[in-house]
Protein backbone atom coordinates (compact mmCIF):
# COMPACT_ATOMS: atom_id res chain seq x y z
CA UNK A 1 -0.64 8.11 -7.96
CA UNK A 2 -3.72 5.42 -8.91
CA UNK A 3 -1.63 2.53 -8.05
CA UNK A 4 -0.07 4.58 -5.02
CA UNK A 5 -3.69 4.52 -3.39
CA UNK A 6 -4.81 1.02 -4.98
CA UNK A 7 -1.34 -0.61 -3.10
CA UNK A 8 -2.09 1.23 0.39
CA UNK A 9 -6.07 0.06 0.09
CA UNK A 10 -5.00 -3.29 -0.76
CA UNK A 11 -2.32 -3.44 2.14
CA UNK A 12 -5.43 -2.05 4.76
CA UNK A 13 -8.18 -4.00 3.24
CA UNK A 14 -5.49 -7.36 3.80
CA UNK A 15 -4.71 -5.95 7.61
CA UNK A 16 -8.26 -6.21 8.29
CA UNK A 17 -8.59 -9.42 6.50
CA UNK A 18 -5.81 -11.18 7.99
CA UNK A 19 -5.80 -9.81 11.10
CA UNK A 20 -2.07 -10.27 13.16
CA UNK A 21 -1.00 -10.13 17.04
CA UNK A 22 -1.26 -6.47 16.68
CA UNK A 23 -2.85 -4.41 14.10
CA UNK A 24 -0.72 -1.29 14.42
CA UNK A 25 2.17 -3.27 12.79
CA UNK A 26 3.31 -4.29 9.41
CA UNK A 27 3.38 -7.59 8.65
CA UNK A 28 5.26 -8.74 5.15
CA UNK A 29 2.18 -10.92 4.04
CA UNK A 30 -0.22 -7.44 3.91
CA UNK A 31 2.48 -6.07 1.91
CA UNK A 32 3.11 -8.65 -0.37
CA UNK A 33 -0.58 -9.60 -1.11
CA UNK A 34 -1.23 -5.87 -1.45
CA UNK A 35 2.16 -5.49 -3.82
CA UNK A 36 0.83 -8.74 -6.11
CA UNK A 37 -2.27 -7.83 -6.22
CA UNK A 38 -1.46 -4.34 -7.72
CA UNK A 39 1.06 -5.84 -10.08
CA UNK A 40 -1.69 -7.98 -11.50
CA UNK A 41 -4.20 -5.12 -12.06
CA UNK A 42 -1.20 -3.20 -13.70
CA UNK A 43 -0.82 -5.87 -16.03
CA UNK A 44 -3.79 -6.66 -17.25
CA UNK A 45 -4.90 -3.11 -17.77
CA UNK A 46 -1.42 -2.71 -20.20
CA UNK A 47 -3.10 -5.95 -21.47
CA UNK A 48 -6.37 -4.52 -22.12
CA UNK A 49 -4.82 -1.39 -23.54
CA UNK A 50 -3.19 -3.61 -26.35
CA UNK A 51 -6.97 -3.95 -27.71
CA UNK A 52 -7.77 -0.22 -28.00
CA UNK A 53 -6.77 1.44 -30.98
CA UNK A 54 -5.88 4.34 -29.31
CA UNK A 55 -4.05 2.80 -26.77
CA UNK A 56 -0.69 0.99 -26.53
CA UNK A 57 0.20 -1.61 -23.74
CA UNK A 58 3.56 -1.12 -22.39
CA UNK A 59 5.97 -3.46 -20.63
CA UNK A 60 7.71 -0.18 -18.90
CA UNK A 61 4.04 1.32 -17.69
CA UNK A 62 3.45 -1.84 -15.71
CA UNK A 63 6.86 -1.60 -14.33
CA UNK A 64 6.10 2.24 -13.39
CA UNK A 65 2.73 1.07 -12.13
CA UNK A 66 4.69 -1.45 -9.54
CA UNK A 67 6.67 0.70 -8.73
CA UNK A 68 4.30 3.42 -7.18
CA UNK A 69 2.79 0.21 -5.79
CA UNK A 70 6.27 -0.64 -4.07
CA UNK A 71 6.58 2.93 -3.20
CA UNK A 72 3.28 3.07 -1.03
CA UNK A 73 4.40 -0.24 0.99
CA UNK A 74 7.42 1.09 1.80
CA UNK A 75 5.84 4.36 2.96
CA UNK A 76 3.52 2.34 4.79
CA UNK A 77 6.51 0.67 6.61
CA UNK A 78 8.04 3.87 7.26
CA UNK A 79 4.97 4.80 8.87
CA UNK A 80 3.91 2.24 11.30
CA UNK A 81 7.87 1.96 12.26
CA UNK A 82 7.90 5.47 13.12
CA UNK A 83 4.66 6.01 14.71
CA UNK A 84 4.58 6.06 18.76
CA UNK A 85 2.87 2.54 20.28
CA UNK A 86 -0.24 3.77 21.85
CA UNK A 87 -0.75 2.34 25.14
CA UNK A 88 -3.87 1.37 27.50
CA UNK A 89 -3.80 3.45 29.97
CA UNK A 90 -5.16 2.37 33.34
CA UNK A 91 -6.54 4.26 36.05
């Protein structure tokens, strides 16, 4: 669930960053920033667990990790492709 969250506050924090045409869309370069950026943090916190002596780095938790990461983005997608396009209205 950590890397759930840390993958859909990377992909908002990038929207707002790298702002597009149109904000309620989904644009491939939020998602794979926010994906990478997740993997990396998975990584090197396997990596940093391979230092604790009560801890054990793991190959298949990273792979876990990106996957809950890949998980959010594509809930994300399912999301903003679902969602009704809010329109100005004019009076």
């Amino acid at each position: 669930m950590g890397y759930f969250t840390l993958s859909w506050l990377l992909f908002r924090s990038w929207r707002a960053t790298l702002p597009s045409i149109d904000l309620s869309s989904w644009s491939l370069q939020w998602t794979t920033i926010a994906w990478l950026m997740a993997t990396l943090v998975a990584s090197l916190d396997e990596w940093h667990q391979t230092y604790l002596p009560t801890r054990t780095g793991n190959i298949y938790d990273v792979g876990l990790d990106c996957l809950a990461a890949l998980t959010a983005q594509v809930v994300i997608w399912l999301y903003l492709r679902n969602r009704p396009v809010l329109r100005e209205r004019r009076a």
